[in-house]
Protein backbone atom coordinates (compact mmCIF):
# COMPACT_ATOMS: atom_id res chain seq x y z
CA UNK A 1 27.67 -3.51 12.88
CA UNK A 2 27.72 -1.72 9.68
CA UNK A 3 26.56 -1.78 6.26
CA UNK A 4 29.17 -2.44 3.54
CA UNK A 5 27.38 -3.28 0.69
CA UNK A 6 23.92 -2.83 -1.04
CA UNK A 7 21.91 -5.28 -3.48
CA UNK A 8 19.05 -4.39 -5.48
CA UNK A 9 16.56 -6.85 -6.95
CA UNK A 10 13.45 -6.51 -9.34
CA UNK A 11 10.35 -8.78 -9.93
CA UNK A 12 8.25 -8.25 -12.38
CA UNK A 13 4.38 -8.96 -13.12
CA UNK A 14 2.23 -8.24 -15.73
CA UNK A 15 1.17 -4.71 -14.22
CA UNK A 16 3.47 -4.07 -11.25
CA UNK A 17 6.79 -4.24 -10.85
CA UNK A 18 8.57 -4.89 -7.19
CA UNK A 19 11.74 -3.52 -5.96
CA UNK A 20 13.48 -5.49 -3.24
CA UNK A 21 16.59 -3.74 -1.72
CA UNK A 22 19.10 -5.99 1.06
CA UNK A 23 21.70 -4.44 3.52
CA UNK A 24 24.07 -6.50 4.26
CA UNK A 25 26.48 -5.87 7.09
CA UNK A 26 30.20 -6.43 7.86
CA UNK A 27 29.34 -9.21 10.04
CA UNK A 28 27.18 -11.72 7.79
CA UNK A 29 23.83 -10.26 8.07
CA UNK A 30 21.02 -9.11 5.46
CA UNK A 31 17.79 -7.12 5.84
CA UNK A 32 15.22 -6.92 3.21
CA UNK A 33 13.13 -3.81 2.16
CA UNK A 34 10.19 -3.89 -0.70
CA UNK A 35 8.31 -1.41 -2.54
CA UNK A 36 6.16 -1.22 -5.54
CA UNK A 37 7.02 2.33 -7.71
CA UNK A 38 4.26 2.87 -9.95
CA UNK A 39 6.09 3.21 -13.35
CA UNK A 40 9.80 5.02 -12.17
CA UNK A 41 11.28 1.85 -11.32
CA UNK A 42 14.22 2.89 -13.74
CA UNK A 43 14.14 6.41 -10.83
CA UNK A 44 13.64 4.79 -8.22
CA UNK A 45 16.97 2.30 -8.75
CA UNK A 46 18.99 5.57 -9.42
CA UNK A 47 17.71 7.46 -6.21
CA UNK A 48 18.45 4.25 -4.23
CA UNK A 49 21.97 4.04 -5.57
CA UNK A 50 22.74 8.18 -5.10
CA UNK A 51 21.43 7.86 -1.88
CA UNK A 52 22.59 4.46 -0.40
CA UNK A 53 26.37 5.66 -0.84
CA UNK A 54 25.94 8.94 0.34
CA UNK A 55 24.06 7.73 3.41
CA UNK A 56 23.55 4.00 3.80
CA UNK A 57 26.86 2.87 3.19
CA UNK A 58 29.26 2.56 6.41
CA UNK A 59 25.94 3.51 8.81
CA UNK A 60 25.13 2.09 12.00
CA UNK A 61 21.84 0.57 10.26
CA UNK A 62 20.20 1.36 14.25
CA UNK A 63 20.71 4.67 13.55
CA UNK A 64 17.29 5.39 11.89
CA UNK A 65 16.47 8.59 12.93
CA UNK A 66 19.57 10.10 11.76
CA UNK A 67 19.28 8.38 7.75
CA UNK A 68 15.78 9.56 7.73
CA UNK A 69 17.32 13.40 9.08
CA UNK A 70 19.91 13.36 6.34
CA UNK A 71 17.73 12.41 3.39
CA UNK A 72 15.43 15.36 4.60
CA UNK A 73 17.91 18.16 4.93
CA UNK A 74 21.04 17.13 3.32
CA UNK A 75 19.34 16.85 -0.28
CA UNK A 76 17.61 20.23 0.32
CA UNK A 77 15.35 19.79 -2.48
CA UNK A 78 11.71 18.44 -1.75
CA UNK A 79 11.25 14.92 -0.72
CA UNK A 80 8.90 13.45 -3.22
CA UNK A 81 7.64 9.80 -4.33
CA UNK A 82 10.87 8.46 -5.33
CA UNK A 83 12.88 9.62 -2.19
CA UNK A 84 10.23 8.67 0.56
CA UNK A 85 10.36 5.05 -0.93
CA UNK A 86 14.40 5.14 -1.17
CA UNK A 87 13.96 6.17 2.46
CA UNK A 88 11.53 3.48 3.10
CA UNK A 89 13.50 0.79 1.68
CA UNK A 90 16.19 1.18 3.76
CA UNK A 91 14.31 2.03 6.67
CA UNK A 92 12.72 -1.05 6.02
CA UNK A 93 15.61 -2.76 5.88
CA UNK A 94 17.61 -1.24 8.86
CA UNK A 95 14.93 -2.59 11.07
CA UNK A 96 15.14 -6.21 9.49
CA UNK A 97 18.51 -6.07 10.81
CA UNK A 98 18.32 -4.62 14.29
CA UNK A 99 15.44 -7.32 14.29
CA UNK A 100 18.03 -9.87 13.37
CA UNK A 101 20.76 -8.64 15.86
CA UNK A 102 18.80 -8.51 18.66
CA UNK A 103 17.00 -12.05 18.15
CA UNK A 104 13.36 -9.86 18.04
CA UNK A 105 10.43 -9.72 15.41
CA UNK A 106 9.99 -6.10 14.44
CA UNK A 107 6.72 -4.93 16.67
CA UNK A 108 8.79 -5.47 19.16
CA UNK A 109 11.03 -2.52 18.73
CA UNK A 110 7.83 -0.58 17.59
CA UNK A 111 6.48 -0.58 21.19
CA UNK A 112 5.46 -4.20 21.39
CA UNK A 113 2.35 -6.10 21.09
CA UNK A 114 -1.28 -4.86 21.09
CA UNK A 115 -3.01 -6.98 18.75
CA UNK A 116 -2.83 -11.12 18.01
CA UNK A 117 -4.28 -10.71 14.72
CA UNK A 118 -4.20 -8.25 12.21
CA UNK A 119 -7.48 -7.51 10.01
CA UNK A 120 -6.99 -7.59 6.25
CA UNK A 121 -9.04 -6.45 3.30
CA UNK A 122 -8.83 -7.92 -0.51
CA UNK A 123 -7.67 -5.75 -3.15
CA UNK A 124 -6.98 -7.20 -6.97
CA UNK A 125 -9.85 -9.60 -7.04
CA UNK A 126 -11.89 -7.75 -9.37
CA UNK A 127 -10.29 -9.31 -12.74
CA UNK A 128 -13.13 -9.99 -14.68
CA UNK A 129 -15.82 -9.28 -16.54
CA UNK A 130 -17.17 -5.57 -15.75
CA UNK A 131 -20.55 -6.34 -15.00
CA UNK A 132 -22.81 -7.06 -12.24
CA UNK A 133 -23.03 -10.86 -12.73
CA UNK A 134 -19.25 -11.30 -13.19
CA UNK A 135 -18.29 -9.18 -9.79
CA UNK A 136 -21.49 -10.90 -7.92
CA UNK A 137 -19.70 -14.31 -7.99
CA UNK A 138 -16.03 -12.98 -7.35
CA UNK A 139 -17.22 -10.77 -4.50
CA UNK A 140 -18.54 -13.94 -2.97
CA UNK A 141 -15.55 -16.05 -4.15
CA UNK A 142 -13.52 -13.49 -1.76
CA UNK A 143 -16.33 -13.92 1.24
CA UNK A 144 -15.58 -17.47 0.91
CA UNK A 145 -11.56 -17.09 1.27
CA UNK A 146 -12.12 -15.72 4.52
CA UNK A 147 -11.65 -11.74 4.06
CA UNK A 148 -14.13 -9.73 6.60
CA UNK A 149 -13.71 -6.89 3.88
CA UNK A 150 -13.17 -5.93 0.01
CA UNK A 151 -12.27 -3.35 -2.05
CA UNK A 152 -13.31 -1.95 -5.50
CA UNK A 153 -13.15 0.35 -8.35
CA UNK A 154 -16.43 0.03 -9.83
CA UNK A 155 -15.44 3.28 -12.01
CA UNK A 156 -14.01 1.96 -15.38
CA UNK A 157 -11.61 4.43 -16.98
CA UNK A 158 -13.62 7.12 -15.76
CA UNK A 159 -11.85 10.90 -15.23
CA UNK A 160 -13.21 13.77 -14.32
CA UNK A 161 -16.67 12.75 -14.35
CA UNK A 162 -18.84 9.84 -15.47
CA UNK A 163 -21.76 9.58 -18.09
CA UNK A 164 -25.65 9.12 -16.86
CA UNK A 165 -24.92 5.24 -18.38
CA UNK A 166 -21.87 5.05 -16.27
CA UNK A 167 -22.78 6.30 -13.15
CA UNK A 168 -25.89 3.68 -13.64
CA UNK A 169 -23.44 1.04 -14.59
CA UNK A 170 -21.25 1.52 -11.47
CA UNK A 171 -24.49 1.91 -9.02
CA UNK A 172 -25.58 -1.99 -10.69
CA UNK A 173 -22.24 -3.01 -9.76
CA UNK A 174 -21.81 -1.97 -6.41
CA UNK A 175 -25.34 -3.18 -5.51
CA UNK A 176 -24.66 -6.27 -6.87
CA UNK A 177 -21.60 -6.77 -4.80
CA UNK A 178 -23.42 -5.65 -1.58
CA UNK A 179 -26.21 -8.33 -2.16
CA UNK A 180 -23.35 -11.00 -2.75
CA UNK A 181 -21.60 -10.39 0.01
CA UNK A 182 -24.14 -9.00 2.76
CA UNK A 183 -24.21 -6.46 5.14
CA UNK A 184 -21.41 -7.26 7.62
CA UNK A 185 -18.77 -7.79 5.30
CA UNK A 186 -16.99 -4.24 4.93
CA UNK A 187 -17.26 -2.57 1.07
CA UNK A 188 -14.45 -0.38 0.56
CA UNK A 189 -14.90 1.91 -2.59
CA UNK A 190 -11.91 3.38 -4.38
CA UNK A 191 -11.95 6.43 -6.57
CA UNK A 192 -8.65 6.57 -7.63
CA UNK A 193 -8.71 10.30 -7.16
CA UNK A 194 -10.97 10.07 -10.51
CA UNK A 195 -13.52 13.30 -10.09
CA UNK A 196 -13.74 16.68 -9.68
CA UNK A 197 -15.23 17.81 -6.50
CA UNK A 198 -18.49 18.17 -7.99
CA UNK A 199 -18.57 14.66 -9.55
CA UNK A 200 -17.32 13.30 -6.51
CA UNK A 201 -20.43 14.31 -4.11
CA UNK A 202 -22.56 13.09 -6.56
CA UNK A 203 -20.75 9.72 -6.51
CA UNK A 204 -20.92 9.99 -2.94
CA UNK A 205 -25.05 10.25 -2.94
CA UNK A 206 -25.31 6.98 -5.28
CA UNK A 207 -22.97 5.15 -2.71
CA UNK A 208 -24.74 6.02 0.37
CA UNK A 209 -27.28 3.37 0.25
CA UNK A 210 -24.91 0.48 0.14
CA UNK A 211 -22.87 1.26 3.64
CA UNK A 212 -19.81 1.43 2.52
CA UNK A 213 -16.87 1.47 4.97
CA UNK A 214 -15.10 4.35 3.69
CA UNK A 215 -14.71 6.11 -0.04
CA UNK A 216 -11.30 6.12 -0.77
CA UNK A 217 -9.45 9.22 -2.58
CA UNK A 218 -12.80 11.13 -4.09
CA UNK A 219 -10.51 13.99 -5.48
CA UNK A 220 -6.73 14.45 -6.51
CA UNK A 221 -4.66 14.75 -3.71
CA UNK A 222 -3.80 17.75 -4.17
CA UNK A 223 -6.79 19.43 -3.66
CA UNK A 224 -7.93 19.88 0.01
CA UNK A 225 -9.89 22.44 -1.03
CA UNK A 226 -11.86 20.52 -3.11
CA UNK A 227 -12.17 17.51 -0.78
CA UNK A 228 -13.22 20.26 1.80
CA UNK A 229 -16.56 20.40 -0.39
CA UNK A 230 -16.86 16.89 -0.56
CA UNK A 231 -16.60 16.14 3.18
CA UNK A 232 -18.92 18.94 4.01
CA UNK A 233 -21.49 17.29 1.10
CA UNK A 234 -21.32 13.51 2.40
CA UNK A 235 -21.57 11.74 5.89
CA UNK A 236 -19.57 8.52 4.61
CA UNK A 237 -16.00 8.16 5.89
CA UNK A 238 -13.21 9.63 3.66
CA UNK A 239 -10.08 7.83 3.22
CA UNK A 240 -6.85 9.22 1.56
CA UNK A 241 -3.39 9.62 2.26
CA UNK A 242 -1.75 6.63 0.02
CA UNK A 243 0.00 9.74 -2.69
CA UNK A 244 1.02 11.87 0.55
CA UNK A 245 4.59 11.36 1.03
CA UNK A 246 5.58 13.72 3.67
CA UNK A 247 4.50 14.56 7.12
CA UNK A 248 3.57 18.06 6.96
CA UNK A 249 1.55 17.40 4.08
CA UNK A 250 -1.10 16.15 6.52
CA UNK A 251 -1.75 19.32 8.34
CA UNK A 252 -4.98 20.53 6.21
CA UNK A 253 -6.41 17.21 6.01
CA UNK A 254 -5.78 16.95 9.58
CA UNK A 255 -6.62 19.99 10.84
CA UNK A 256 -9.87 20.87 8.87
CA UNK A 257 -11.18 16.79 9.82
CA UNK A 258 -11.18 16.29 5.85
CA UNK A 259 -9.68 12.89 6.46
CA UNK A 260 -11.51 10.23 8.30
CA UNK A 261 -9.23 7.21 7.43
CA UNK A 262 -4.88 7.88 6.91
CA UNK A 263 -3.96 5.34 3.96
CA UNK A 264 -0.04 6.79 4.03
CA UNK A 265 1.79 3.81 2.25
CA UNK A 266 4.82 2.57 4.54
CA UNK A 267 7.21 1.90 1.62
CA UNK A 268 6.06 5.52 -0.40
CA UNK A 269 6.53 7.16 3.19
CA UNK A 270 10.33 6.51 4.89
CA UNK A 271 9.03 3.36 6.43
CA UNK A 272 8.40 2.48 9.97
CA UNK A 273 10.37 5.92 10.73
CA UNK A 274 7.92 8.18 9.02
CA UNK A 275 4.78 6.12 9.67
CA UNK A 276 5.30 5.78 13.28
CA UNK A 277 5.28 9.90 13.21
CA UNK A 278 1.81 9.98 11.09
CA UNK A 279 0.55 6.90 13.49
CA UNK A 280 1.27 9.30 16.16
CA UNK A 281 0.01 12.06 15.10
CA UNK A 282 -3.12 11.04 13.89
CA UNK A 283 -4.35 9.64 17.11
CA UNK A 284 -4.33 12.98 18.50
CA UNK A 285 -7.27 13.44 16.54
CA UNK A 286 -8.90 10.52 17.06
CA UNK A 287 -8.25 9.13 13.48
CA UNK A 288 -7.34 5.38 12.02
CA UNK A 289 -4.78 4.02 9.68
CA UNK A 290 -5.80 1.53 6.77
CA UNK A 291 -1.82 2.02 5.08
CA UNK A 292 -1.82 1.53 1.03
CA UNK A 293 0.07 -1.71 0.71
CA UNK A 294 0.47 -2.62 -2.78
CA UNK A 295 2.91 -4.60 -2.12
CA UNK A 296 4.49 -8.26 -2.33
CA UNK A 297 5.36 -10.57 0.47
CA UNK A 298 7.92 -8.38 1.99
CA UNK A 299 6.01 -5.45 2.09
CA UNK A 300 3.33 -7.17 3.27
CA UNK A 301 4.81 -8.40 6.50
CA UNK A 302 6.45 -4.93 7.17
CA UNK A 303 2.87 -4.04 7.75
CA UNK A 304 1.95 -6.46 9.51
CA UNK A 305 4.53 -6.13 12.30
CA UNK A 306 3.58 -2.24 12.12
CA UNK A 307 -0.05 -2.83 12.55
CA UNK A 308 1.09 -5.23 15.43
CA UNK A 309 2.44 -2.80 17.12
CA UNK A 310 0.03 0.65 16.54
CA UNK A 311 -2.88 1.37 18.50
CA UNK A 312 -4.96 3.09 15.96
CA UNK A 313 -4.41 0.74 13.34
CA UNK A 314 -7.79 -0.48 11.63
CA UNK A 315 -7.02 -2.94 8.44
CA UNK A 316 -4.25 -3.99 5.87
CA UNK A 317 -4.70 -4.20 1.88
CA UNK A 318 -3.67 -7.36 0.33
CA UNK A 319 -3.28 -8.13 -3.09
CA UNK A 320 -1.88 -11.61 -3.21
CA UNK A 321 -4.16 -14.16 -2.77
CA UNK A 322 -5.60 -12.71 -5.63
CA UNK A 323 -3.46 -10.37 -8.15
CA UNK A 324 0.00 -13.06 -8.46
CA UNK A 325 -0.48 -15.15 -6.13
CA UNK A 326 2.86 -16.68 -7.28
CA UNK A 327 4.69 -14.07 -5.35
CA UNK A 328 4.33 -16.22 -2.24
CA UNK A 329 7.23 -18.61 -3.83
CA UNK A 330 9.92 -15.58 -3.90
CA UNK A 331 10.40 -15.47 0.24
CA UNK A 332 10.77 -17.74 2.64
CA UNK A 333 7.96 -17.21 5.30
CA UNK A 334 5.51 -15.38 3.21
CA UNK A 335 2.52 -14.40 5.59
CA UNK A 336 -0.96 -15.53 5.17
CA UNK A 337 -4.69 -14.40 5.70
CA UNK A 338 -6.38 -17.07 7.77
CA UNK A 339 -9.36 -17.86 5.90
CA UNK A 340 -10.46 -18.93 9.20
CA UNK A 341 -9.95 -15.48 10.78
CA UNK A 342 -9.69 -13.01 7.51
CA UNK A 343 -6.46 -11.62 9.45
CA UNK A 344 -3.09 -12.05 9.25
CA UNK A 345 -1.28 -13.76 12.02
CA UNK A 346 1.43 -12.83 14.82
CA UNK A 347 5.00 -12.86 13.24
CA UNK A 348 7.06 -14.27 15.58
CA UNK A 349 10.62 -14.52 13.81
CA UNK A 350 13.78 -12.29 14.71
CA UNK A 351 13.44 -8.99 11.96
CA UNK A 352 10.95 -9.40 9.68
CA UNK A 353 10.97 -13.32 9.68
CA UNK A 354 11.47 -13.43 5.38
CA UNK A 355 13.53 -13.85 3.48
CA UNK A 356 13.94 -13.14 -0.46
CA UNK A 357 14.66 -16.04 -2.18
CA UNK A 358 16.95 -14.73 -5.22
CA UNK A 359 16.31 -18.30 -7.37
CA UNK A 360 13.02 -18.08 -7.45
CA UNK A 361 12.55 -13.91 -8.12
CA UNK A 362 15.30 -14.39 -11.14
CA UNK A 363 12.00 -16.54 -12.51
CA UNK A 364 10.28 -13.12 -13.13
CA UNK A 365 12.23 -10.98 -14.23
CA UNK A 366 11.70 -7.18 -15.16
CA UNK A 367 8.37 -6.89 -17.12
CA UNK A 368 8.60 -2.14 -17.63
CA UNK A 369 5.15 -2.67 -16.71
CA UNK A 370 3.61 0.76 -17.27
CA UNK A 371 0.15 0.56 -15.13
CA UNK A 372 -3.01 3.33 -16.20
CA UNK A 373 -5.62 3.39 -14.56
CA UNK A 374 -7.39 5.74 -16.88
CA UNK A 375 -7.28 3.16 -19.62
CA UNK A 376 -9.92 0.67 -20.59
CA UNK A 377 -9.69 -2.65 -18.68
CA UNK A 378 -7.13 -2.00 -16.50
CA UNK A 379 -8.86 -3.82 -13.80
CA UNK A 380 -7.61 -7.06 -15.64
CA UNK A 381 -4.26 -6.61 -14.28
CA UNK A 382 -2.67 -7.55 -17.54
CA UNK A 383 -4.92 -6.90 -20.19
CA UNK A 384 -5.00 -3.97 -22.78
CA UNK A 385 -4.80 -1.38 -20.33
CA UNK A 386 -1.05 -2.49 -19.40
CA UNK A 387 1.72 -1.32 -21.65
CA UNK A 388 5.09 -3.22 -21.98
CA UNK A 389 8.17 -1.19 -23.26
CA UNK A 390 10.53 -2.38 -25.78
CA UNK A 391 13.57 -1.21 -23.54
CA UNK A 392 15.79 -3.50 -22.62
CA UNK A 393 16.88 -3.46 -18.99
């Protein structure tokens, strides 16, 4: 089995836009990669084209370990954002097909089963009003779907810093979300890398009295100096990890215990190749994954067999039953939070058990989304904070 040709497909919502890539062998088959490039969509289809005939095209698509190797060393220059997710796209993909061939669901070639159920968290459910009232009832709209756990900016367009007004503004909020929700449902609070260290611990001290399960990216990632400070200023758990793209990058955070949760996204980080390293490594120091998924349907189950299939694995991001929930129509076999269970079930189809249905994504096409999150309102998802370009695809 080999790969002979490549096809590239793009979805597009109002402030994302998703980037499906298919392998399709000499003998009939096709396996499906996702990822969601924040704004180099354009880059990202050019890196996946340079590097899919250099090294995808003609490969064993079993042979993982050595695509992964040659994107590394053969293109000498730095792996980045753009090249982790080409990698992870056809990483992805390569293991939808040895799934296929061998008549096995992913996990299984990941080392098999050690969970039934796999815990998710809502992301994307926040499109409202940014007040304490508004996210009070949509907090407990999300308690009601079933989800054990939530997420949240409460932030605005803040950088840097935030005013005396806004730091009382985002206290309001959070409290209010903690009272509609209650005390066992897990409050995840994202930064967005927003704050200098400084602004950051005090963030930190206003958060402390509403549990929350971990603070999520309190600094730039680039900084472990800085987020030095703010572990050694804050008990709460630190999360980070989702703009890391390569393994060694990890050390400091690692080594200095500045990182209490890894968010490394599997399609921004050579897919189940490179996160099975980080997986690996981090459980030598006794530390969880929560991976960024930003991700479609796809995506989503690529996770899911992962988290399947990885001890240390604590809880999946999902943004579809909330932020286009329409994206469910573009695959056959979509999976599902059970609003019974707030977890996602056990695939049990050969690969990753979907398919992309190519009628259906032609229905949304390219939308050059350009997403800020510095910007007024760009919690709506699709309101002034999202730009469209004039460009033509």
């Amino acid at each position: 089995m080999k790969v002979v040709h490549i096809d590239t497909t793009v979805v597009g919502t109002p402030w994302r836009e998703l980037t499906f890539v298919e392998l399709v062998t000499d003998d009939g088959l096709r396996g499906v990669g996702e990822a969601r490039m924040v704004s180099k969509t354009d880059t990202l289809l050019a890196c996946v084209g340079e590097l899919g005939e250099r090294y995808v095209l003609g490969m064993d698509p079993f042979n993982v370990e050595q695509l992964a190797w040659s994107t590394k060393w053969h293109e000498y220059g730095r792996m980045g954002e753009v090249g982790a997710t080409a990698l992870g796209l056809f990483d992805t993909a390569c293991y939808d097909l040895m799934g296929q061939a061998l008549g096995e669901p992913v996990w299984r070639l990941l080392g098999g089963q050690v969970r039934t159920e796999v815990p998710a968290y809502a992301n994307g459910w926040y499109q409202g009003d940014r007040s304490p009232d508004s996210l009070r009832t949509l907090a407990a709209n999300v308690v009601k779907r079933g989800y054990r756990g939530l997420k949240i900016d409460p932030f605005g367009a803040g950088s840097t810093g935030l005013t005396p007004r806004e730091l009382r503004v985002s206290e309001d909020i959070v409290s209010a979300i903690r009272e509609a929700v209650g005390p066992d449902v897990s409050l995840m609070i994202e930064m967005h890398g927003r704050f200098t260290p400084a602004a950051a611990v005090r963030v930190a001290e206003m958060l402390a009295p509403f549990n929350p399960e971990w603070i999520e990216e309190p600094i730039p990632p680039y900084n472990p100096r800085g987020l030095r400070r703010v572990r050694q200023a804050t008990s709460l758990p630190i999360a980070t990890g989702e703009r890391v793209h390569i393994l060694a990058d990890f050390a400091p955070l690692f080594e200095e215990g500045l990182v209490d949760i890894v968010q490394a996204d599997l399609t921004h980080f050579g897919g189940f190749t490179g996160l099975r390293k980080l997986a690996g490594w981090a459980e030598a120091y006794d530390i969880l994954l929560a991976p960024h998924n930003v991700c479609g349907p796809i995506g989503t189950a690529a996770n899911v067999h992962f988290a399947v299939a990885t001890s240390n694995y604590m809880t999946l991001e999902h943004f579809n039953d909330f932020a286009d929930p329409w994206l469910s129509e573009i695959v056959e076999g979509s999976p599902a939070v059970d609003a019974t269970t707030g977890s996602f079930g056990l695939p049990t189809g050969p690969g990753l058990g979907v398919r992309l249905n190519h009628e259906a994504a032609a229905r949304h096409p390219r939308t050059r989304a350009h997403f800020n999150l510095f910007a007024d309102g760009w919690e709506l998802r699709g309101g002034k904070a999202v730009r469209t370009s004039a460009l033509k695809s």
